[in-house]
PDB file of N, CA and C in Angstrom:
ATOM      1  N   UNK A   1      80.375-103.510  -9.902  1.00  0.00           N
ATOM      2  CA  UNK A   1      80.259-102.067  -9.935  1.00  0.00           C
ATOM      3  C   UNK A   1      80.056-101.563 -11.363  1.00  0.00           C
ATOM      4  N   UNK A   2      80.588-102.461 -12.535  1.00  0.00           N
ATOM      5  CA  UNK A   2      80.406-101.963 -13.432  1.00  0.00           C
ATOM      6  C   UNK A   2      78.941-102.315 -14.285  1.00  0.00           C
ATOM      7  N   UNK A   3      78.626-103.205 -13.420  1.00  0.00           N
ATOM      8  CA  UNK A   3      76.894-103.142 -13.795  1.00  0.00           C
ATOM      9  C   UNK A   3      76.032-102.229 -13.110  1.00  0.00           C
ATOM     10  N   UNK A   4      76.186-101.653 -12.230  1.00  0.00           N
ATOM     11  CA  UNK A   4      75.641-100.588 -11.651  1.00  0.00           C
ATOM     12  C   UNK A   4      76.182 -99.324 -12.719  1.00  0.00           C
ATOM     13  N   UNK A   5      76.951 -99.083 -13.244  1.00  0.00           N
ATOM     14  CA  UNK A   5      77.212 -97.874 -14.032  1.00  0.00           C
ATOM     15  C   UNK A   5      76.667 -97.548 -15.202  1.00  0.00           C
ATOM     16  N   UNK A   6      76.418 -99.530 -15.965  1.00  0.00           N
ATOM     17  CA  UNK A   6      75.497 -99.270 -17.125  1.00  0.00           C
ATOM     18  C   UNK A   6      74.304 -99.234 -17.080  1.00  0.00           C
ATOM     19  N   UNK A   7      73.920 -99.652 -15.893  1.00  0.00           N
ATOM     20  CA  UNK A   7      72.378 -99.511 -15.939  1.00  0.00           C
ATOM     21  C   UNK A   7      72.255 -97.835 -15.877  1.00  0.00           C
ATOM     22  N   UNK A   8      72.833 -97.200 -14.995  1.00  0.00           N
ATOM     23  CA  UNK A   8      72.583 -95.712 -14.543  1.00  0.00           C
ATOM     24  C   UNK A   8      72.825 -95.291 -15.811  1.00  0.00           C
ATOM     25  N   UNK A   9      73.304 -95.722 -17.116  1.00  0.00           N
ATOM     26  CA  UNK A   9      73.660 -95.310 -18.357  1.00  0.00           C
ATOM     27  C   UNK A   9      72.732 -95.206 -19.202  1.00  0.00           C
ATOM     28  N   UNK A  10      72.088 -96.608 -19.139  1.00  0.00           N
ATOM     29  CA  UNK A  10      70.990 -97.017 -20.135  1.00  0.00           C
ATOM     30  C   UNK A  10      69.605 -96.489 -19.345  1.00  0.00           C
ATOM     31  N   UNK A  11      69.864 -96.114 -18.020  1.00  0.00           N
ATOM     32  CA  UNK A  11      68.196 -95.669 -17.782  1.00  0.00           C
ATOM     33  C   UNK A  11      68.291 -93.745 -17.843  1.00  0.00           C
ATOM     34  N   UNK A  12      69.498 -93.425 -18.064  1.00  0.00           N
ATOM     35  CA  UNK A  12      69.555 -92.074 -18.351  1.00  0.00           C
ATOM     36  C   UNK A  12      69.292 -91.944 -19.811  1.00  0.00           C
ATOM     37  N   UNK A  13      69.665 -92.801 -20.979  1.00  0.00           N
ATOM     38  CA  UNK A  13      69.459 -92.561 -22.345  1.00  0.00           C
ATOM     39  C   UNK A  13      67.907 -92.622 -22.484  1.00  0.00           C
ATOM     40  N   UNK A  14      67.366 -93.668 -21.630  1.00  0.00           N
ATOM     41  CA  UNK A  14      66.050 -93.913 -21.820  1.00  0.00           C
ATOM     42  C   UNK A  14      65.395 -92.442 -21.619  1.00  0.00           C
ATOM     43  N   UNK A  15      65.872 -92.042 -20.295  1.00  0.00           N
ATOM     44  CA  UNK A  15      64.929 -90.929 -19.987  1.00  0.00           C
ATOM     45  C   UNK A  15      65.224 -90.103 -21.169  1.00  0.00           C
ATOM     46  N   UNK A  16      66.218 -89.413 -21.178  1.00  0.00           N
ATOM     47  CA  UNK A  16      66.203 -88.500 -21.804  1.00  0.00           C
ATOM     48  C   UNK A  16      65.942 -88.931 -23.516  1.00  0.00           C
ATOM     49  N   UNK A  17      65.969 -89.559 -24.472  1.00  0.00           N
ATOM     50  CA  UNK A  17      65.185 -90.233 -25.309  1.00  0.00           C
ATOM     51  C   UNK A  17      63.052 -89.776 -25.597  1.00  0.00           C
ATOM     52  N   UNK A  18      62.843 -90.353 -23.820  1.00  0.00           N
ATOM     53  CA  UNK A  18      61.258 -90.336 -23.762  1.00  0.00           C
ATOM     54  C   UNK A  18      60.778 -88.848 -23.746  1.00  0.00           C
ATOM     55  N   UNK A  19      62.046 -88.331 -22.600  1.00  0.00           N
ATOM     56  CA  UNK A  19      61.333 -86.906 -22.994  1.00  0.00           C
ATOM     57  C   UNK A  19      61.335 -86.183 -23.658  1.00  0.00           C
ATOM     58  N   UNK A  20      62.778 -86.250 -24.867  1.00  0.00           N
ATOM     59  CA  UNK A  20      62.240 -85.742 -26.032  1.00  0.00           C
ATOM     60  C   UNK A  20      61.449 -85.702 -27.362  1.00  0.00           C
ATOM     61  N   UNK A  21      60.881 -87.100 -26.851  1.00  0.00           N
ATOM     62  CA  UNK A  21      59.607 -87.576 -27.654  1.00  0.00           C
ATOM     63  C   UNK A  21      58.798 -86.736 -27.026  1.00  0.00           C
ATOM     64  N   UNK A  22      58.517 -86.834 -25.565  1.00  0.00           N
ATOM     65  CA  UNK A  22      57.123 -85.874 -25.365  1.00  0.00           C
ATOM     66  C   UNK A  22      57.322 -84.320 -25.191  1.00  0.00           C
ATOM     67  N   UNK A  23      58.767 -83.814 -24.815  1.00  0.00           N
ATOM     68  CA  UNK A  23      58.728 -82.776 -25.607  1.00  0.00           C
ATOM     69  C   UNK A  23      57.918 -82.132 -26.619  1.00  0.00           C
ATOM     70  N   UNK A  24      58.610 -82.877 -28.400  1.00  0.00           N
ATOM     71  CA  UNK A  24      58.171 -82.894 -29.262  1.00  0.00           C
ATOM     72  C   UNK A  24      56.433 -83.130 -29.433  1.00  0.00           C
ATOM     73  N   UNK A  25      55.509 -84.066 -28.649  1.00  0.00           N
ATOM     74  CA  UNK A  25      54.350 -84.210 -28.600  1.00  0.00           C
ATOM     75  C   UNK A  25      53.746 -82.843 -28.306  1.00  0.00           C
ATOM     76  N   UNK A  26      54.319 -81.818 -26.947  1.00  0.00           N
ATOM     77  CA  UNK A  26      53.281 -81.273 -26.092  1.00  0.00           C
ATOM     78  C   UNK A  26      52.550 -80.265 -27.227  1.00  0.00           C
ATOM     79  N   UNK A  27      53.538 -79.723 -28.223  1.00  0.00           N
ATOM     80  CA  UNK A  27      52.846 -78.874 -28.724  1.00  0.00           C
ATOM     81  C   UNK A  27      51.549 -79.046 -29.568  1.00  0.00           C
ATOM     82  N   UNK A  28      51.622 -80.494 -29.514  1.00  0.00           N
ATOM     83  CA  UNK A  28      50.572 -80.924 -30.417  1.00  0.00           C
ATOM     84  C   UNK A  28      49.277 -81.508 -30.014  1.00  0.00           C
ATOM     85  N   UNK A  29      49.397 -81.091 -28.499  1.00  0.00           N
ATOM     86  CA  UNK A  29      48.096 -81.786 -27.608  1.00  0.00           C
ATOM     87  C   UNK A  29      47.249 -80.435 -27.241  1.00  0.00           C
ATOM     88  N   UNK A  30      46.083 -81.090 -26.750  1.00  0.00           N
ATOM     89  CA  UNK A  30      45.400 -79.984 -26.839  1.00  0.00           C
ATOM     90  C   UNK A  30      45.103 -79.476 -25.479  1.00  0.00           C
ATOM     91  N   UNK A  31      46.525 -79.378 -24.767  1.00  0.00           N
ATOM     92  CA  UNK A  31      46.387 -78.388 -23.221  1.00  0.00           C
ATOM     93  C   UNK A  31      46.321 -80.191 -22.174  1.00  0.00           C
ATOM     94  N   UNK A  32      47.019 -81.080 -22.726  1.00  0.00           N
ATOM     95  CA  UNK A  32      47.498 -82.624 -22.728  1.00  0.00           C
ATOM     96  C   UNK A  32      48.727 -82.661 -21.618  1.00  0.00           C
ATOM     97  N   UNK A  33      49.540 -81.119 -20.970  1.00  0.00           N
ATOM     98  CA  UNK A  33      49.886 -81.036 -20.805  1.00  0.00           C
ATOM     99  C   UNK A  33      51.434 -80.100 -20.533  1.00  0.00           C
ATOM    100  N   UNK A  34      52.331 -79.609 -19.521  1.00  0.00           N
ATOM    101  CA  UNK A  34      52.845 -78.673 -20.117  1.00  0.00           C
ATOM    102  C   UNK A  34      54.262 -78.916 -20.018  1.00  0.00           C
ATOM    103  N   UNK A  35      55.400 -78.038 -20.507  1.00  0.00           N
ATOM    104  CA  UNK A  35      56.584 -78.520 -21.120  1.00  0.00           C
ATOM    105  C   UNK A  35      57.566 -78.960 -19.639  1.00  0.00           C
ATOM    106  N   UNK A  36      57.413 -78.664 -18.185  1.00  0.00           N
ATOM    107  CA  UNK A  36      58.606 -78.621 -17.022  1.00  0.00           C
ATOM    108  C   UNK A  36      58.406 -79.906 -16.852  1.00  0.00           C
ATOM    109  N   UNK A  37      57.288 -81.268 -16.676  1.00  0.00           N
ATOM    110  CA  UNK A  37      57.608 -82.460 -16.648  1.00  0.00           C
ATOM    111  C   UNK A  37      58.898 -82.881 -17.326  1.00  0.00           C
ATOM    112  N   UNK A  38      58.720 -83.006 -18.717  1.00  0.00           N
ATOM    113  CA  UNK A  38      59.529 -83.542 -19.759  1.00  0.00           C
ATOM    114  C   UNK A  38      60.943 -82.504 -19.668  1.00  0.00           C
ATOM    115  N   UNK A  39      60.932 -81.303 -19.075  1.00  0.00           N
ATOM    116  CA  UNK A  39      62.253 -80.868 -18.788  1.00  0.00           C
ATOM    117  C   UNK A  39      63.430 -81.320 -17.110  1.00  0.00           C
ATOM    118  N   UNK A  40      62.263 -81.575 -16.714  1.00  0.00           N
ATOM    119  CA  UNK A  40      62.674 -81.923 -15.278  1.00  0.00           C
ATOM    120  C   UNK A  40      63.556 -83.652 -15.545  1.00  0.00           C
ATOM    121  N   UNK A  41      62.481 -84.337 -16.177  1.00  0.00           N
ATOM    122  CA  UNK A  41      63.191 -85.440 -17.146  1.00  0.00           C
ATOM    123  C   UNK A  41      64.396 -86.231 -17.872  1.00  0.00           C
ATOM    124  N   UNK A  42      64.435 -84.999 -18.965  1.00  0.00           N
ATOM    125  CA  UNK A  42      65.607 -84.544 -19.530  1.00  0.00           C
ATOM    126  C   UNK A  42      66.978 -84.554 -18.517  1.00  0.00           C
ATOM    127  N   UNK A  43      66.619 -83.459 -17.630  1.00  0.00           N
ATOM    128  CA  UNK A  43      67.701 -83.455 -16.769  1.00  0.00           C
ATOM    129  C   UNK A  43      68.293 -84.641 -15.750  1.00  0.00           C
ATOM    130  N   UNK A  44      67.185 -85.251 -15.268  1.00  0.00           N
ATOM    131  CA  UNK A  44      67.437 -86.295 -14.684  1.00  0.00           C
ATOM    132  C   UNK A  44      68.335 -87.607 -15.333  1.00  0.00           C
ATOM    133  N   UNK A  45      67.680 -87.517 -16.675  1.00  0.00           N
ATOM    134  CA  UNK A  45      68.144 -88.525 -17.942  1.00  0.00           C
ATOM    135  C   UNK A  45      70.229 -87.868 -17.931  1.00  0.00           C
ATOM    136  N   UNK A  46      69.956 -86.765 -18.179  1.00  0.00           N
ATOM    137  CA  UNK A  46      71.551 -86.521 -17.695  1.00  0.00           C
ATOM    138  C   UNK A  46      72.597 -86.557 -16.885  1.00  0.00           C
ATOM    139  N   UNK A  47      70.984 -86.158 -15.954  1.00  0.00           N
ATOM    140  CA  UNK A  47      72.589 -86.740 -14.475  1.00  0.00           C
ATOM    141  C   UNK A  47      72.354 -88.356 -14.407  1.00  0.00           C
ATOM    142  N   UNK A  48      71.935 -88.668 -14.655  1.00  0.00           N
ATOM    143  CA  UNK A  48      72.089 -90.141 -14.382  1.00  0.00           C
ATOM    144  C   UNK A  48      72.824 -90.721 -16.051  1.00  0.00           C
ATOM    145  N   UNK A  49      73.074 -89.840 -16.806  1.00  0.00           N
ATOM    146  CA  UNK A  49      74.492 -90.395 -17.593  1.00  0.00           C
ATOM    147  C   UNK A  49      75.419 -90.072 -16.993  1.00  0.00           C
ATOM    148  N   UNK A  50      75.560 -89.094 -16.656  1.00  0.00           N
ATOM    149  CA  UNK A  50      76.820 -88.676 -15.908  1.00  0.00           C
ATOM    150  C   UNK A  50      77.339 -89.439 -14.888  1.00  0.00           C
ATOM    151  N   UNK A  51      76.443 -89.592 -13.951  1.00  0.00           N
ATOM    152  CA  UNK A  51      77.311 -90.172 -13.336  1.00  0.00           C
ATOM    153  C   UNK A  51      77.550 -91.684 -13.536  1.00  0.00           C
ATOM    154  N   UNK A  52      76.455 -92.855 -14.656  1.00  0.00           N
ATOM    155  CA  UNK A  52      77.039 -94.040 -14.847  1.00  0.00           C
ATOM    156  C   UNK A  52      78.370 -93.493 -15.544  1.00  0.00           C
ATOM    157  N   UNK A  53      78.377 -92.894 -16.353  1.00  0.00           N
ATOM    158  CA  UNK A  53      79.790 -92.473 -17.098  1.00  0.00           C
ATOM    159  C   UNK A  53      80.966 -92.167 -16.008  1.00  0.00           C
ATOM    160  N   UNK A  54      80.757 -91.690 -15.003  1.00  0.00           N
ATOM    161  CA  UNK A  54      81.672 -91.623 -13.985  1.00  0.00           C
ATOM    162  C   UNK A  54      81.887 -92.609 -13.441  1.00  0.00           C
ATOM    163  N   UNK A  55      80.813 -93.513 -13.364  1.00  0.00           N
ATOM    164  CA  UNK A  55      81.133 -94.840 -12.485  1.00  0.00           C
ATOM    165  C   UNK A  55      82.137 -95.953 -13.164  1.00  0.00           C
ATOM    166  N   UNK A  56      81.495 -96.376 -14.812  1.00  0.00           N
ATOM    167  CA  UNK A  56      82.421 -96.610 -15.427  1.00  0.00           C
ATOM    168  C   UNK A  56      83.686 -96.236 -15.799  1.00  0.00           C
ATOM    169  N   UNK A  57      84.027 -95.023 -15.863  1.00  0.00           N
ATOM    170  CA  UNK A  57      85.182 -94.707 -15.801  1.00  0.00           C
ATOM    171  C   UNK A  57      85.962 -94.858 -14.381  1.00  0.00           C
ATOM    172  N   UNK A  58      85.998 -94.877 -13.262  1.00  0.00           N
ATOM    173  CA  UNK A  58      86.589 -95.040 -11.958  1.00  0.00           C
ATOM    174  C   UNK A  58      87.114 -96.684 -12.014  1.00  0.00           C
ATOM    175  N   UNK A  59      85.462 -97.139 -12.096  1.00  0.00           N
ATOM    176  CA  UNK A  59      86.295 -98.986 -12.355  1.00  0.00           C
ATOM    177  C   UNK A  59      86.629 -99.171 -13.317  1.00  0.00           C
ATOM    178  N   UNK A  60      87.132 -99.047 -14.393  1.00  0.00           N
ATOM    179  CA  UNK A  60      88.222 -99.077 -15.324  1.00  0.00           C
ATOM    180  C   UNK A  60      89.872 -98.541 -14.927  1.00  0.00           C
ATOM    181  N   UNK A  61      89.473 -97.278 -14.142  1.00  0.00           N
ATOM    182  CA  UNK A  61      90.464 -96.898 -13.472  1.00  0.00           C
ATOM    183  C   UNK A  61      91.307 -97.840 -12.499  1.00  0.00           C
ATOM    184  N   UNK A  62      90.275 -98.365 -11.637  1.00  0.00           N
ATOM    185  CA  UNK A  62      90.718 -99.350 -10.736  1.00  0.00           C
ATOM    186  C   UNK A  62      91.412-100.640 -11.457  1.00  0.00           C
ATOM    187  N   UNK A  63      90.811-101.040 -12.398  1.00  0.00           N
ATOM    188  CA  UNK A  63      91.062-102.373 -12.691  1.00  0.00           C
ATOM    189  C   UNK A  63      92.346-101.689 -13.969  1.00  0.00           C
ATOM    190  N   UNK A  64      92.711-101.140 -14.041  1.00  0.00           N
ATOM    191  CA  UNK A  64      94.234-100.865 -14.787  1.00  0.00           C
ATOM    192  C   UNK A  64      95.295-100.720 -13.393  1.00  0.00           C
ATOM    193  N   UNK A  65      94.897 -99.868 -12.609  1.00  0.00           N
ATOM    194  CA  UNK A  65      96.146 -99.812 -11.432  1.00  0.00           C
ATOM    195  C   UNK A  65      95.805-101.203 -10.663  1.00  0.00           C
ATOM    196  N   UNK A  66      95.231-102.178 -10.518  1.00  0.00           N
ATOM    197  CA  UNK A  66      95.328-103.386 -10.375  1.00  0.00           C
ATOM    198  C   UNK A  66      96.073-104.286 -11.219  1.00  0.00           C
ATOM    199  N   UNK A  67      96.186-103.975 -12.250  1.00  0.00           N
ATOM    200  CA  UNK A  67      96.749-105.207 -13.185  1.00  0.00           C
ATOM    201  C   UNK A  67      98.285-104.481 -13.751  1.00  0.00           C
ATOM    202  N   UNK A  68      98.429-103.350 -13.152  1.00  0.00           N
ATOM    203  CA  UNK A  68      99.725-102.636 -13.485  1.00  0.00           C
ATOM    204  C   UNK A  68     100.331-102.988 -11.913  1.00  0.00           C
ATOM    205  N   UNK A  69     100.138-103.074 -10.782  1.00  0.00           N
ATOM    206  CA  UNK A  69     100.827-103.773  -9.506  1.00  0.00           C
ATOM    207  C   UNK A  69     101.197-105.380  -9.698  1.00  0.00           C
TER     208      UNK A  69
END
């Protein structure tokens, strides 16, 4: 479970990472494209930290009240 949390971790940094590279690009293209892709992105890149960050935190949770019984 706790490899399922970092991946949802590391593919949320990714996103949100790429889209603020192309963020930063759109203004510099010439109609290359417009800014709600790379915001729609962004957001996704967040919830999917969030919740690996939630996931990791729960099984950590678990595995302390396991080793405290």
């Amino acid at each position: 479970m706790m490899f399922v949390g970092r991946v949802l971790f590391l593919l949320g940094m990714a996103f949100v990472i790429g889209s603020i590279v192309v963020l930063g690009m759109v203004p510099f293209s010439n109609g290359g494209g417009g800014y709600i892709p790379p915001l729609f992105a962004l957001l996704n890149g967040f919830l999917a930290m969030g919740v690996g960050e939630l996931v990791i935190n729960e099984n950590q949770r678990r595995n302390m009240d396991k080793s405290r019984s």
